[in-house]
C-alpha atoms as a PDB file:
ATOM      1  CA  UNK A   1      -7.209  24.365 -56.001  1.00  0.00           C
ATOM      2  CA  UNK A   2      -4.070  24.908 -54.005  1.00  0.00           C
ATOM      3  CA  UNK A   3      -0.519  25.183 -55.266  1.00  0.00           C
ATOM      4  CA  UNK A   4       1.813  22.446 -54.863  1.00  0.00           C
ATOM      5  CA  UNK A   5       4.831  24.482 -56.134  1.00  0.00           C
ATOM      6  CA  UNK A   6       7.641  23.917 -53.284  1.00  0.00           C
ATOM      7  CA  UNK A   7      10.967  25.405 -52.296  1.00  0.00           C
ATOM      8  CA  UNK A   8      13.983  22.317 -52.486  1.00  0.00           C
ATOM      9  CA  UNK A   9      14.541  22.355 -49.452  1.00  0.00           C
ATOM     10  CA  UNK A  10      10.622  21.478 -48.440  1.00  0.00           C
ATOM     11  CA  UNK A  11      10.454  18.906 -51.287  1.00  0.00           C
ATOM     12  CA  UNK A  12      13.540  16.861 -50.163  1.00  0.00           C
ATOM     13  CA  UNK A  13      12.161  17.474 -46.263  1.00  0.00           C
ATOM     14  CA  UNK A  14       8.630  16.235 -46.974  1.00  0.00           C
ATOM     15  CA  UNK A  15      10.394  13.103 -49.522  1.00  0.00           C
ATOM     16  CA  UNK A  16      11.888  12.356 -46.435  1.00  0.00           C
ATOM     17  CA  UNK A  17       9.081  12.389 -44.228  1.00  0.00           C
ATOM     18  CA  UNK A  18       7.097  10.370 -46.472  1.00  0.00           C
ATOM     19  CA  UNK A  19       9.737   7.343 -46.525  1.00  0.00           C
ATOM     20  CA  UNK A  20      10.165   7.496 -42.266  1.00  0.00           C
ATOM     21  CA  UNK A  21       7.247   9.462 -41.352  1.00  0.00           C
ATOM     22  CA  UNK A  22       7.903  10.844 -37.540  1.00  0.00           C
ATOM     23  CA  UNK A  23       5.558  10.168 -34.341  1.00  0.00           C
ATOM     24  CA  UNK A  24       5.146  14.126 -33.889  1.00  0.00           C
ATOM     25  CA  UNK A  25       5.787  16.937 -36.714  1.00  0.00           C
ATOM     26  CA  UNK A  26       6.067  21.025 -36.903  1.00  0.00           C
ATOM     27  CA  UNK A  27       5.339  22.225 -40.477  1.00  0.00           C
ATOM     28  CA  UNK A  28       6.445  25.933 -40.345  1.00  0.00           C
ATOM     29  CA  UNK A  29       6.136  28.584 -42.165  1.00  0.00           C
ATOM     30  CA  UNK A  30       4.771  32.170 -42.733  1.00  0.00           C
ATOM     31  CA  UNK A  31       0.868  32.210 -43.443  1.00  0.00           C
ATOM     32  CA  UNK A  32       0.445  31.882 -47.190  1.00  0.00           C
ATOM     33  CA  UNK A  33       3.519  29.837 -47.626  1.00  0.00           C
ATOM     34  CA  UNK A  34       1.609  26.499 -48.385  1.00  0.00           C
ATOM     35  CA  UNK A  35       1.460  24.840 -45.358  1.00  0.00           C
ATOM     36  CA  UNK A  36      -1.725  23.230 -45.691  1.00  0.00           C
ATOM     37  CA  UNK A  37      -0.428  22.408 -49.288  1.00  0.00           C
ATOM     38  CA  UNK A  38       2.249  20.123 -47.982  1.00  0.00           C
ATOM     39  CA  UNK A  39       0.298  18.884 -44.942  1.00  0.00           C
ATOM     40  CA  UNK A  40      -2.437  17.848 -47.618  1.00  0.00           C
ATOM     41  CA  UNK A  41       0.503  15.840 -49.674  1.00  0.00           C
ATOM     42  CA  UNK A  42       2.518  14.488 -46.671  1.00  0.00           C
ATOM     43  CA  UNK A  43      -0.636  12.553 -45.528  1.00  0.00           C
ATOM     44  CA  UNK A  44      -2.216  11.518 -48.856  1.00  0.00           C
ATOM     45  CA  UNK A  45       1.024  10.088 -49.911  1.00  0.00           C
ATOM     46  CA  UNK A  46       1.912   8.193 -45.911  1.00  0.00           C
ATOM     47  CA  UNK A  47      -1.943   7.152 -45.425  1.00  0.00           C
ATOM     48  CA  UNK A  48      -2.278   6.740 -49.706  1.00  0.00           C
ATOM     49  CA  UNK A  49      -5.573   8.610 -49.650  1.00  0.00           C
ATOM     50  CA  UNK A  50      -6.373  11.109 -52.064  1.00  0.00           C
ATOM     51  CA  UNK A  51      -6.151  14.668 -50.935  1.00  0.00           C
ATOM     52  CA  UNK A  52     -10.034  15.260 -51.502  1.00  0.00           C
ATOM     53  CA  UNK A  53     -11.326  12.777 -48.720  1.00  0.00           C
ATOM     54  CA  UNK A  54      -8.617  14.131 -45.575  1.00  0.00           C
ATOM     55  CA  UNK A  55     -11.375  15.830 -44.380  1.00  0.00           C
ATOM     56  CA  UNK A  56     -13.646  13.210 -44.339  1.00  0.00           C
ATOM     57  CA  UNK A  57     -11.426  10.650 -43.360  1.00  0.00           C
ATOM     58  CA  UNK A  58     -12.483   8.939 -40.013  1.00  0.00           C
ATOM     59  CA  UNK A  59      -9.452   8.617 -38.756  1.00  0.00           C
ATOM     60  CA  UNK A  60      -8.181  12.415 -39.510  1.00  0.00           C
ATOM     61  CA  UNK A  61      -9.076  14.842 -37.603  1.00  0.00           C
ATOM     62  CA  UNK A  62      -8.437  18.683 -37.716  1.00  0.00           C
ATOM     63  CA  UNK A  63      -7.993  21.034 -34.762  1.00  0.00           C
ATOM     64  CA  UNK A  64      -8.407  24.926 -35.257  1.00  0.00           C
ATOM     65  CA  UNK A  65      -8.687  27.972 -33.520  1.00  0.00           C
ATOM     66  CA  UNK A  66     -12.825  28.637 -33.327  1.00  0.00           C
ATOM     67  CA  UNK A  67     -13.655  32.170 -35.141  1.00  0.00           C
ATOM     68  CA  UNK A  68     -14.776  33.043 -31.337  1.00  0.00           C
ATOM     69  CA  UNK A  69     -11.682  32.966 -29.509  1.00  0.00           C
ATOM     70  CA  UNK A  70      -7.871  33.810 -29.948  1.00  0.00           C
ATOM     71  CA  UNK A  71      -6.382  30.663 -28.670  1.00  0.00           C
ATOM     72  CA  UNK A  72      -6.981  27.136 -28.880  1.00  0.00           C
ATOM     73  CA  UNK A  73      -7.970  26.157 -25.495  1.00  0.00           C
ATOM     74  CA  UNK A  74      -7.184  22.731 -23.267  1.00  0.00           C
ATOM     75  CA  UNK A  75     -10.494  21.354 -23.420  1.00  0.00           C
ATOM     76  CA  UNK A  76      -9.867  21.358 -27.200  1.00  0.00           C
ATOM     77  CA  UNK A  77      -6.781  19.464 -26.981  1.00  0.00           C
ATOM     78  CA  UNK A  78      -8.336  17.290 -24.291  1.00  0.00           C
ATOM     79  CA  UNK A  79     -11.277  16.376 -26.754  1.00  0.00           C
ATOM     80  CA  UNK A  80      -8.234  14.252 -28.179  1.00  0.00           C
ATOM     81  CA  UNK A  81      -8.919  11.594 -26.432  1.00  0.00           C
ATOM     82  CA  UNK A  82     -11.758   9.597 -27.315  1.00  0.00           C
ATOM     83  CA  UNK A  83     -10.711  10.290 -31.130  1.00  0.00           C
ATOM     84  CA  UNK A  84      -6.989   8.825 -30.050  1.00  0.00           C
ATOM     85  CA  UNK A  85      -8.857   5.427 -27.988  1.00  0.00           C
ATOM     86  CA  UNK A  86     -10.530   4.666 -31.625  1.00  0.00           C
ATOM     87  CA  UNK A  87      -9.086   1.627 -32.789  1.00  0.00           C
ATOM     88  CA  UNK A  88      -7.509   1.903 -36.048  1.00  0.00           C
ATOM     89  CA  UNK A  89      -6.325  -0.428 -39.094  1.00  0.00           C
ATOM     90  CA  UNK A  90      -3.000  -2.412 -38.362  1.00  0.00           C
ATOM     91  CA  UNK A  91      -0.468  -2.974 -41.141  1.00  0.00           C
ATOM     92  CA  UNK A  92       0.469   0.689 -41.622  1.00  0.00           C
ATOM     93  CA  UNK A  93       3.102   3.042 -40.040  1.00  0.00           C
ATOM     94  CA  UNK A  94       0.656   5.559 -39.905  1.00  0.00           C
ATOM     95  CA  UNK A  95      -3.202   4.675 -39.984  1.00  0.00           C
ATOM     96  CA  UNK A  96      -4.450   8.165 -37.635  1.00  0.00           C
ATOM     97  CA  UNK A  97      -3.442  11.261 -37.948  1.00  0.00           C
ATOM     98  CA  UNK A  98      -4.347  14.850 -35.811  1.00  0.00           C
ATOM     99  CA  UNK A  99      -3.793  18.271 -37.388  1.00  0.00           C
ATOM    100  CA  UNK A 100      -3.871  21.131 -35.283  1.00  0.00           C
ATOM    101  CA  UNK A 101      -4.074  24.219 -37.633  1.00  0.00           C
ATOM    102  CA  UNK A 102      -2.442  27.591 -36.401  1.00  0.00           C
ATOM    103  CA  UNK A 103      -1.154  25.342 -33.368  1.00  0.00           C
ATOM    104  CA  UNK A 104       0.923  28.675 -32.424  1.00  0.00           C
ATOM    105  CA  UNK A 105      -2.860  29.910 -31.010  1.00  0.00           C
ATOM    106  CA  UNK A 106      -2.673  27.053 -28.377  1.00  0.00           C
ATOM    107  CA  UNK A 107      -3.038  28.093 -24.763  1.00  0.00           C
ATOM    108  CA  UNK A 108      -0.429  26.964 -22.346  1.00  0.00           C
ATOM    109  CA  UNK A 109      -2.582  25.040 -20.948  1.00  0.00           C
ATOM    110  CA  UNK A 110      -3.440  23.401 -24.186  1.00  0.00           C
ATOM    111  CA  UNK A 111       0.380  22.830 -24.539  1.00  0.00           C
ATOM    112  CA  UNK A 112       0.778  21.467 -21.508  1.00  0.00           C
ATOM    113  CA  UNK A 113      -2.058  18.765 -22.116  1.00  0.00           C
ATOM    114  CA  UNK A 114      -0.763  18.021 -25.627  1.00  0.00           C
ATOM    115  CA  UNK A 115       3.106  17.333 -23.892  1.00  0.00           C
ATOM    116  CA  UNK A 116       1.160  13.738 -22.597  1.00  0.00           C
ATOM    117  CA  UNK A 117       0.587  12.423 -25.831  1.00  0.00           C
ATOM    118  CA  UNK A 118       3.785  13.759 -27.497  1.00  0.00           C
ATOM    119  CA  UNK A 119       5.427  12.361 -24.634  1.00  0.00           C
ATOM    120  CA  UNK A 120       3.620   8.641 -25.122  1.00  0.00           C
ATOM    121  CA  UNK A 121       2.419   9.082 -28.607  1.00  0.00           C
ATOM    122  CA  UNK A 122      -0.017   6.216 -29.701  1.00  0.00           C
ATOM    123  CA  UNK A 123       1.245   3.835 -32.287  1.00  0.00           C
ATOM    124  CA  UNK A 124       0.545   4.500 -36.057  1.00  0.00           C
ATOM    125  CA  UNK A 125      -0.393   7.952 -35.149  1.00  0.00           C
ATOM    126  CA  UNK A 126       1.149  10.857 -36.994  1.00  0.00           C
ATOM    127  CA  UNK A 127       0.535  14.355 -35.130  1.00  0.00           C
ATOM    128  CA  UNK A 128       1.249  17.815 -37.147  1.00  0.00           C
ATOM    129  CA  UNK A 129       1.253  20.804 -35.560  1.00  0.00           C
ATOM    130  CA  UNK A 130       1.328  23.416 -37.909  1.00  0.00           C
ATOM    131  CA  UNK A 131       2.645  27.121 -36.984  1.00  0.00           C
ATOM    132  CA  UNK A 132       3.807  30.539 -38.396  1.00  0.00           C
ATOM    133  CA  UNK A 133       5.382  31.338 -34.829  1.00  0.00           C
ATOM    134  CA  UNK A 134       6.877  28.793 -33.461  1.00  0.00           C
ATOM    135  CA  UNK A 135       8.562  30.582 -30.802  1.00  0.00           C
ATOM    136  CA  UNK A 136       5.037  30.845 -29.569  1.00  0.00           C
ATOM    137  CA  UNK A 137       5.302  27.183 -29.020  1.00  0.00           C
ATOM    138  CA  UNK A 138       6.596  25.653 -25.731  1.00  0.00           C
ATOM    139  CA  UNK A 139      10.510  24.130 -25.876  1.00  0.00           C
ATOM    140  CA  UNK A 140       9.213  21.195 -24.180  1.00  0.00           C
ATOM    141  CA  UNK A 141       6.579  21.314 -27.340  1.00  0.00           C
ATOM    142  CA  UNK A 142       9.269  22.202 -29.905  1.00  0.00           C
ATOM    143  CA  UNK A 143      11.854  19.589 -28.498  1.00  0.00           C
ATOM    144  CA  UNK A 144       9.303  16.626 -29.251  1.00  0.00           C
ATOM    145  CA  UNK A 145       8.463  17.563 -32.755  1.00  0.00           C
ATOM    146  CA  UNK A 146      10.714  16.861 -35.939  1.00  0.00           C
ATOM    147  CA  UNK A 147      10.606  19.860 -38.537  1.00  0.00           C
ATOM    148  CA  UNK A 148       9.569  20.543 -42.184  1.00  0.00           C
ATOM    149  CA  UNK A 149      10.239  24.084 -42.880  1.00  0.00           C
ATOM    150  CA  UNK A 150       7.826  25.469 -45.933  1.00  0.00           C
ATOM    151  CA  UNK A 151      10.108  28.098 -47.657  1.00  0.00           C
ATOM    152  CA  UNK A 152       9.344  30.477 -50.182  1.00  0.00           C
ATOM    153  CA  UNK A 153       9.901  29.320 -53.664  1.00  0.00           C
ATOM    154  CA  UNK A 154      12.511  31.131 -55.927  1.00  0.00           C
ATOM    155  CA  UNK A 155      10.288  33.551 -57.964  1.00  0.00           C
ATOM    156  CA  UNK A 156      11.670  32.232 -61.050  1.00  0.00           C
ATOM    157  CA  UNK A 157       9.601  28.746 -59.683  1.00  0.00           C
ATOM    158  CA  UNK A 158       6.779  30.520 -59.018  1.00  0.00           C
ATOM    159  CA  UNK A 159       6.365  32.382 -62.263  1.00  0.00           C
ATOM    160  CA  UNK A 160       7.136  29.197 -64.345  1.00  0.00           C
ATOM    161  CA  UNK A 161       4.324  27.204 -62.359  1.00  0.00           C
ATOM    162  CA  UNK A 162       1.602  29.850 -62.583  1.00  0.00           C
ATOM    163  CA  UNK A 163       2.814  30.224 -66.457  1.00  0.00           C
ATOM    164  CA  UNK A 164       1.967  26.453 -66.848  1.00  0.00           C
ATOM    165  CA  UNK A 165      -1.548  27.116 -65.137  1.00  0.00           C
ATOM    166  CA  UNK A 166      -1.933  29.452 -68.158  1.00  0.00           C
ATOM    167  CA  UNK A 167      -1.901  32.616 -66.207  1.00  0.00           C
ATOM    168  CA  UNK A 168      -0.066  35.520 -68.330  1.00  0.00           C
ATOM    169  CA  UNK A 169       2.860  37.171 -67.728  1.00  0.00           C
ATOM    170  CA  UNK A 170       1.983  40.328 -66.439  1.00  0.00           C
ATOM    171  CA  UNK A 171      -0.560  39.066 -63.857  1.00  0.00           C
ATOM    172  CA  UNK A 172       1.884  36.521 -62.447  1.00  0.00           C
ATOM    173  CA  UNK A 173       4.013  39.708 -61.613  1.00  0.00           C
ATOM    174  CA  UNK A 174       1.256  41.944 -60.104  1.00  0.00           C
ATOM    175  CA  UNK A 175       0.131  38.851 -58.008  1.00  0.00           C
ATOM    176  CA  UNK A 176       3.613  37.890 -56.761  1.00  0.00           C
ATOM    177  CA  UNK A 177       4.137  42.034 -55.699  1.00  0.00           C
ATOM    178  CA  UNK A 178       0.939  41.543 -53.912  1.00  0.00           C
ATOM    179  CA  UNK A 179       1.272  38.150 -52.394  1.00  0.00           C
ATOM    180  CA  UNK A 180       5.062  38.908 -51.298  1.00  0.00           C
ATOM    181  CA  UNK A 181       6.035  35.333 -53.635  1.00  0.00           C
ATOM    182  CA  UNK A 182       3.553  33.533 -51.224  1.00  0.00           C
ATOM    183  CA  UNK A 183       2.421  30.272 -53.200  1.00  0.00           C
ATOM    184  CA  UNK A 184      -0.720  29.828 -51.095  1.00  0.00           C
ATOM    185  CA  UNK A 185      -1.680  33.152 -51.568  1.00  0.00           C
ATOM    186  CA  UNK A 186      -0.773  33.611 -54.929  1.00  0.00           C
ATOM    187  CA  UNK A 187      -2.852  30.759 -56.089  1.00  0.00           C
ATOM    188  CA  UNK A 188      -5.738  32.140 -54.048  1.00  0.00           C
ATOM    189  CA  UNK A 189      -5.194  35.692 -55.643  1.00  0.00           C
ATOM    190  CA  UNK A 190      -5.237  33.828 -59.170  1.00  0.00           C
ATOM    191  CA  UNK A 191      -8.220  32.127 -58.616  1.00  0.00           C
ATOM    192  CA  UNK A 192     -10.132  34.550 -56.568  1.00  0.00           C
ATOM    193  CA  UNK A 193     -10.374  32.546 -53.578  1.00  0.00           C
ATOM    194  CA  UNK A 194     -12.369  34.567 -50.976  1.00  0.00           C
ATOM    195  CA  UNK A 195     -11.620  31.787 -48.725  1.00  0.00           C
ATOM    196  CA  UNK A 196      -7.714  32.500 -47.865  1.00  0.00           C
ATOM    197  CA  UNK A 197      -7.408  34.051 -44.544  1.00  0.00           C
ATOM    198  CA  UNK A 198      -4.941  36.302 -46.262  1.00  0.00           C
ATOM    199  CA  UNK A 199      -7.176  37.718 -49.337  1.00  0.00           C
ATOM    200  CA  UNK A 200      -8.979  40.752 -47.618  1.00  0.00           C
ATOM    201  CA  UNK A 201      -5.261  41.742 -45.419  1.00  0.00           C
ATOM    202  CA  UNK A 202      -3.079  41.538 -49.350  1.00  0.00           C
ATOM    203  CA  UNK A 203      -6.181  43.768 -51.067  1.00  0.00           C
ATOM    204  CA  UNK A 204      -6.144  46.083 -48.295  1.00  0.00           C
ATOM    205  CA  UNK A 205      -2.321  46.949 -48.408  1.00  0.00           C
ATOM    206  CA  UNK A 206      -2.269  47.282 -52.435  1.00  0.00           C
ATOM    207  CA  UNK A 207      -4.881  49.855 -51.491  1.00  0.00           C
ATOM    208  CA  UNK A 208      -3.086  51.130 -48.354  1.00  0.00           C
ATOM    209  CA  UNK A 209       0.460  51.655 -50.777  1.00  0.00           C
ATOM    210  CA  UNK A 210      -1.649  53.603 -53.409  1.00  0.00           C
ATOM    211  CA  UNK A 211      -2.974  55.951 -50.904  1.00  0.00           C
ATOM    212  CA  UNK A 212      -1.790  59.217 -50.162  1.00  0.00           C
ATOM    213  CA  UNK A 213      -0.865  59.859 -46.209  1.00  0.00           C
ATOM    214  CA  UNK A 214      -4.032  61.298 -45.617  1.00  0.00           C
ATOM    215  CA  UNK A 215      -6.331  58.978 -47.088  1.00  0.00           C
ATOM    216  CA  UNK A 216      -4.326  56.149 -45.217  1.00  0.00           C
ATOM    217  CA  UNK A 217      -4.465  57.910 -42.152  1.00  0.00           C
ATOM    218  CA  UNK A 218      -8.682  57.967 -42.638  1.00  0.00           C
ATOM    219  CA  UNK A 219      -8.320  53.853 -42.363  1.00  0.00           C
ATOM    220  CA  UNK A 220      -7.321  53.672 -39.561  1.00  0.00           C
ATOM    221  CA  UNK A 221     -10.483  53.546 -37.550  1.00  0.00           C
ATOM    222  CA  UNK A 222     -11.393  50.859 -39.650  1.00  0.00           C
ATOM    223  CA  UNK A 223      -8.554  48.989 -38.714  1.00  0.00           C
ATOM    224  CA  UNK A 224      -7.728  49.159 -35.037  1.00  0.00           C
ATOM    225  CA  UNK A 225     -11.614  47.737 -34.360  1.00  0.00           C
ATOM    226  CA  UNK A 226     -10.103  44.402 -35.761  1.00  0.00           C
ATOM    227  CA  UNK A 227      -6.370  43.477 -34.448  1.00  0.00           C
ATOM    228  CA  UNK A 228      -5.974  40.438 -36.387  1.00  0.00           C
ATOM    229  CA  UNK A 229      -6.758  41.694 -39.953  1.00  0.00           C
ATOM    230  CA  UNK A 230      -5.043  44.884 -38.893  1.00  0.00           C
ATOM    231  CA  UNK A 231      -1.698  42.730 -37.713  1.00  0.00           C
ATOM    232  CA  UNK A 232      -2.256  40.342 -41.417  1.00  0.00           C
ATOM    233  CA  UNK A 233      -2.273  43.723 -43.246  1.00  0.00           C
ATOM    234  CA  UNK A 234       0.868  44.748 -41.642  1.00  0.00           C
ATOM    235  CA  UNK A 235       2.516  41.058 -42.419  1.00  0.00           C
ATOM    236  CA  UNK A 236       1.431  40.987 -45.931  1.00  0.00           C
ATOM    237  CA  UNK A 237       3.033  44.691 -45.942  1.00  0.00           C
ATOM    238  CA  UNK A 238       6.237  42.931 -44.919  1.00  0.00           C
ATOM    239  CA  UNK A 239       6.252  39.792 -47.393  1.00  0.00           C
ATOM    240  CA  UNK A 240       5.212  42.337 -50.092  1.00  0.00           C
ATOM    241  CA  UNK A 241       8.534  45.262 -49.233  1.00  0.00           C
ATOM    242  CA  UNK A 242      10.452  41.763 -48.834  1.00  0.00           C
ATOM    243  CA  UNK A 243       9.810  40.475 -51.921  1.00  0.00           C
ATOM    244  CA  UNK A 244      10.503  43.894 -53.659  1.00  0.00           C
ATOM    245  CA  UNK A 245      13.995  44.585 -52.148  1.00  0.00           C
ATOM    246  CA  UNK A 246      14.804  41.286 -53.701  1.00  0.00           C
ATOM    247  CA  UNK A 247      14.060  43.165 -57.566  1.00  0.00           C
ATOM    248  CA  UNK A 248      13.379  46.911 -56.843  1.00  0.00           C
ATOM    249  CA  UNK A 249      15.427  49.413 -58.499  1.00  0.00           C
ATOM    250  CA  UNK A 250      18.248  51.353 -56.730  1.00  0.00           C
ATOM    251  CA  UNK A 251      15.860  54.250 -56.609  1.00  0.00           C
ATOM    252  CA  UNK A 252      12.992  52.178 -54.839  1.00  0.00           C
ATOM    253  CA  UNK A 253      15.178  50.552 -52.208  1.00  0.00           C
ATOM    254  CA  UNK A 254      15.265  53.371 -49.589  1.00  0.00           C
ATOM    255  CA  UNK A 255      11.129  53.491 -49.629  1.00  0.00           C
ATOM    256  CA  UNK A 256      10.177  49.366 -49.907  1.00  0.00           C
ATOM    257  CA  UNK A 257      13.158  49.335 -46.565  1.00  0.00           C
ATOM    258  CA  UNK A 258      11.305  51.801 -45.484  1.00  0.00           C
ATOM    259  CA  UNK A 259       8.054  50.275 -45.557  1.00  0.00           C
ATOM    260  CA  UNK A 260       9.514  46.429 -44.126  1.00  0.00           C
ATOM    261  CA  UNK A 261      10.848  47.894 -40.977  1.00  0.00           C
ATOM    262  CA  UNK A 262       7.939  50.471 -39.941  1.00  0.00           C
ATOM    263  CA  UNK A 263       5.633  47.446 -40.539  1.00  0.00           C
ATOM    264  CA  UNK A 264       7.585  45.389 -38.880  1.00  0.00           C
ATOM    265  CA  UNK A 265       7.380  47.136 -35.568  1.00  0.00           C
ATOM    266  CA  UNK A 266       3.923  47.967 -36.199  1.00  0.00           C
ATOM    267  CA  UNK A 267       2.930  44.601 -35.685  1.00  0.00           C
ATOM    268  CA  UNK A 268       4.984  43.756 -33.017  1.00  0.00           C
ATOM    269  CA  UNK A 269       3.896  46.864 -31.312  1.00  0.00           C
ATOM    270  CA  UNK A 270       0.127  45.871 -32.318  1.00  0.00           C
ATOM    271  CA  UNK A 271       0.122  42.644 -31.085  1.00  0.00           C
ATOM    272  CA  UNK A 272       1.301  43.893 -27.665  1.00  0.00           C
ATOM    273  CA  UNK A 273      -0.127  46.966 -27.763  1.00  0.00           C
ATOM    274  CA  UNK A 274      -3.465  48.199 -25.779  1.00  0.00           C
ATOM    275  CA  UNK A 275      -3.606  51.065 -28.181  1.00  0.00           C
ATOM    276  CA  UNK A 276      -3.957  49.832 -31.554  1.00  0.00           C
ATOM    277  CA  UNK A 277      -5.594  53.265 -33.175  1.00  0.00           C
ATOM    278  CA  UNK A 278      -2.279  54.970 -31.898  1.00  0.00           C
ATOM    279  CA  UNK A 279       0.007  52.421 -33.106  1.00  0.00           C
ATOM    280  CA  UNK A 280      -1.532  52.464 -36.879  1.00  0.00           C
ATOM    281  CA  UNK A 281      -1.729  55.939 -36.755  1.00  0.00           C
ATOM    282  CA  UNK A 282       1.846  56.144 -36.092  1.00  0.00           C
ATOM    283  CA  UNK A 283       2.712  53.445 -38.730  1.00  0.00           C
ATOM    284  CA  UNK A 284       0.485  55.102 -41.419  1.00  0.00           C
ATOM    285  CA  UNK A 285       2.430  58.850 -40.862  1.00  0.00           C
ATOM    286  CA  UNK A 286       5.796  56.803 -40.891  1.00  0.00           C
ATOM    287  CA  UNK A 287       5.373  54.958 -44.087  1.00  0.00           C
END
């Protein structure tokens, strides 16, 4: 079950997208945030479909990165076309809609060949680019596409809504210190959801926090053979000092400051980096 508990500023944003739904749309936000969440109730509410059958819809479709391959690659986007020649059902603003998940993993060339249709989009289509990074994303992408940011929710929000879901108080708190206030994640974490992309990266840095410096530094082989999870354990490591600078005590700020920044540039040092084994060993001595 996802969450549908949403910052103000995203519920007025998607309101407003509802009532004049745009030809092209970024929903941002960091991974966990809920942006599938507000994808999921943008179109069920524009196309008045119920959540459930998106996926099944004939005239939805869903682009995403294949488990294979880092980026999303032109022939991909290209593949577009026969689904955007199908005729659709007049009467509505929107009646076809394309989703391309993690649309900050498209290739240039994928951009490039997505500009066309932004440029001429087809009538009653609605396309949604979602992204954590959108300066990954062309300007000439970014410049065609109206915004819905997906903030965090205030924690007093989130611990209310998860309350409600009859989840005690004490596991609402360890779950929002591990998700980093997340509402995707958080809901995953509270129902177990193996499924989040996130779950195995938040585990591993509770573990990696409890660990003395040289049982961290023994994980690090594990890590560097896998970039991505090692770069998602670093992020949730970010949400998770974020979150706690927002409520730690005076005597915890120096450490959870500490532990934002080195991760920080441990991922943006991973991410470009040939050398991943030497940049997590240097993160795990600095933390």
């Amino acid at each position: 079950m996802m969450t549908s508990v949403l910052h103000p500023v995203t519920e007025r944003q998607l309101a407003r997208y509802v009532v004049n739904p745009p030809h092209a749309l970024l929903v941002s936000g960091a991974a966990g945030s809920g942006k599938e969440t507000v994808v999921t109730q943008l179109l069920g509410q524009i196309m008045e479909i119920q959540s459930l059958d998106l996926r099944n819809h004939p005239f939805i479709t869903f682009i995403a990165k294949d488990s294979s391959s880092s980026t999303i690659g032109i022939e991909t986007v290209r593949s577009l076309e026969h689904f955007l020649s199908l005729k659709v059902p007049s009467g509505s603003a929107v009646s076809r809609a394309i989703v391309i998940q993690n649309a900050d993993t498209l290739s240039v060339e994928a951009q490039n060949a997505l500009l066309k249709t932004l440029e001429e989009p087809p009538r009653q289509t609605l396309i949604i680019l979602m992204s954590a990074n959108d300066t990954a994303l062309l300007p000439t992408i970014r410049s065609r596409l109206q915004t819905l940011m997906v903030k965090r929710p205030p924690t007093e929000t989130l611990q209310r809504y998860f309350s409600e879901q009859g989840h005690s108080a004490p596991v609402i708190a360890r779950t929002l210190a591990m998700s980093g206030g997340l509402p995707g994640l958080s809901q995953a974490l509270l129902e177990n959801d193996q499924s989040h992309p996130l779950m195995v990266a938040a585990m591993t840095a509770r573990e990696l926090l409890q660990k003395p410096a040289f049982e961290r530094l023994l994980m690090v082989d594990a890590l560097a053979k896998d970039r991505q999870t090692a770069a998602d354990v670093l992020f949730m490591l970010e949400q998770m000092a974020e979150a706690a600078l927002h409520k730690a005590n005076p005597s915890n700020l120096m450490r959870w400051g500490t532990i934002l920044t080195t991760a920080f540039t441990a991922r943006q040092a991973l991410l470009k980096s040939s050398q991943p084994k030497l940049t997590l060993t240097n993160f795990m001595l600095a933390l």
